[in-house]
Protein backbone atom coordinates (compact mmCIF):
# COMPACT_ATOMS: atom_id res chain seq x y z
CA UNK A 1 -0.42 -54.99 21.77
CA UNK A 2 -3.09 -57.39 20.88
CA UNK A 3 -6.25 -57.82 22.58
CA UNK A 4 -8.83 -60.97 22.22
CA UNK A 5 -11.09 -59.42 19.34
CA UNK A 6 -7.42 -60.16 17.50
CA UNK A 7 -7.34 -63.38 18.46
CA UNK A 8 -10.82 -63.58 17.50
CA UNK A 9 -10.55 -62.46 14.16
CA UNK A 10 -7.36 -64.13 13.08
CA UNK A 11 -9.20 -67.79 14.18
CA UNK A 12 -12.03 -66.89 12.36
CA UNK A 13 -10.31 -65.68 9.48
CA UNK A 14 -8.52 -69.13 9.35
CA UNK A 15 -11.53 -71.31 9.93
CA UNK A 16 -13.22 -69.17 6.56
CA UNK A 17 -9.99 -69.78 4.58
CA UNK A 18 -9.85 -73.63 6.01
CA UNK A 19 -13.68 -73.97 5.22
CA UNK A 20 -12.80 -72.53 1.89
CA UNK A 21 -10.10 -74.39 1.02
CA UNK A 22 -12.24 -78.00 2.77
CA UNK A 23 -14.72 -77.32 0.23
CA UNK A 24 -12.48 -76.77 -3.32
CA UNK A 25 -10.71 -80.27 -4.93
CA UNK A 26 -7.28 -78.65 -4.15
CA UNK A 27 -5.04 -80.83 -2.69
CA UNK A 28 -6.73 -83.81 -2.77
CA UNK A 29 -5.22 -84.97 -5.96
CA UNK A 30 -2.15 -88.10 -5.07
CA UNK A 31 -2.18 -86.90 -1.64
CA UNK A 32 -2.80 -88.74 1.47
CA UNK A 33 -5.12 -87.53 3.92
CA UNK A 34 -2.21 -86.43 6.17
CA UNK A 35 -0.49 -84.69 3.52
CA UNK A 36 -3.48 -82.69 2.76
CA UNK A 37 -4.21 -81.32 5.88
CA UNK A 38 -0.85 -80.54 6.20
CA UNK A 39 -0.92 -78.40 2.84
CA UNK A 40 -4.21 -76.95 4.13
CA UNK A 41 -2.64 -75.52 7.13
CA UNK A 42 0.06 -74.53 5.48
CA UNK A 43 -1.97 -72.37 3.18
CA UNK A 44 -3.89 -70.95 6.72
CA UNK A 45 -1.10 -69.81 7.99
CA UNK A 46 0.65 -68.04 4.86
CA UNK A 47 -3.24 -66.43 3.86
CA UNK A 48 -5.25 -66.60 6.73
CA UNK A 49 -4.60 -62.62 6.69
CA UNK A 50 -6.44 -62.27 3.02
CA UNK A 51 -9.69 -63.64 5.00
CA UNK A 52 -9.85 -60.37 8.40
CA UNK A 53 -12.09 -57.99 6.30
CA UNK A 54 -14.40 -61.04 5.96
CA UNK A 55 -13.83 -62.49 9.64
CA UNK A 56 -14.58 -58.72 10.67
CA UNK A 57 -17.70 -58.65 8.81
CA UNK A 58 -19.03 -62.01 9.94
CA UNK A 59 -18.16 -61.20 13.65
CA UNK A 60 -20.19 -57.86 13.38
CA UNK A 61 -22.54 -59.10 11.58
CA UNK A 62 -22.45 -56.87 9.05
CA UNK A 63 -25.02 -57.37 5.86
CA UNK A 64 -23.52 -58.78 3.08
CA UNK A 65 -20.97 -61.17 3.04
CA UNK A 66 -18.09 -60.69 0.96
CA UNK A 67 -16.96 -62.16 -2.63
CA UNK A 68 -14.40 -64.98 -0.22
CA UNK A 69 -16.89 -66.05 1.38
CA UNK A 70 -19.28 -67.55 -1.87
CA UNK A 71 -18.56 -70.56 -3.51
């Protein structure tokens, strides 16, 4: 059974990977703009699972953040 702090870390975890992702040049090469968000999400929803140690951490608050989460 899931409970909302689930749902709350899997969205978070996908708005750090989306961020992420927003913020590199992939995708953006002979693409048009609705291609590329559609690769984007794509990507969220195969690896959004990569980002729930980080969503965890930034939800509690805990210290440091982790290596995903620099640029």
């Amino acid at each position: 059974m899931t409970g909302a702090g689930d749902n709350l870390i899997e969205s978070t975890a996908r708005a750090l990977l989306r961020e992420r992702i927003e913020a590199t040049p992939w995708f953006r090469i002979r693409m048009s703009q609705e291609q590329r968000q559609a690769a984007i999400e794509r990507e969220v929803d195969t690896y959004w699972h990569l980002f729930v140690a980080d969503a965890t951490e930034r939800l509690l608050g805990l210290g440091k953040a982790s290596p995903h989460a620099k640029h």
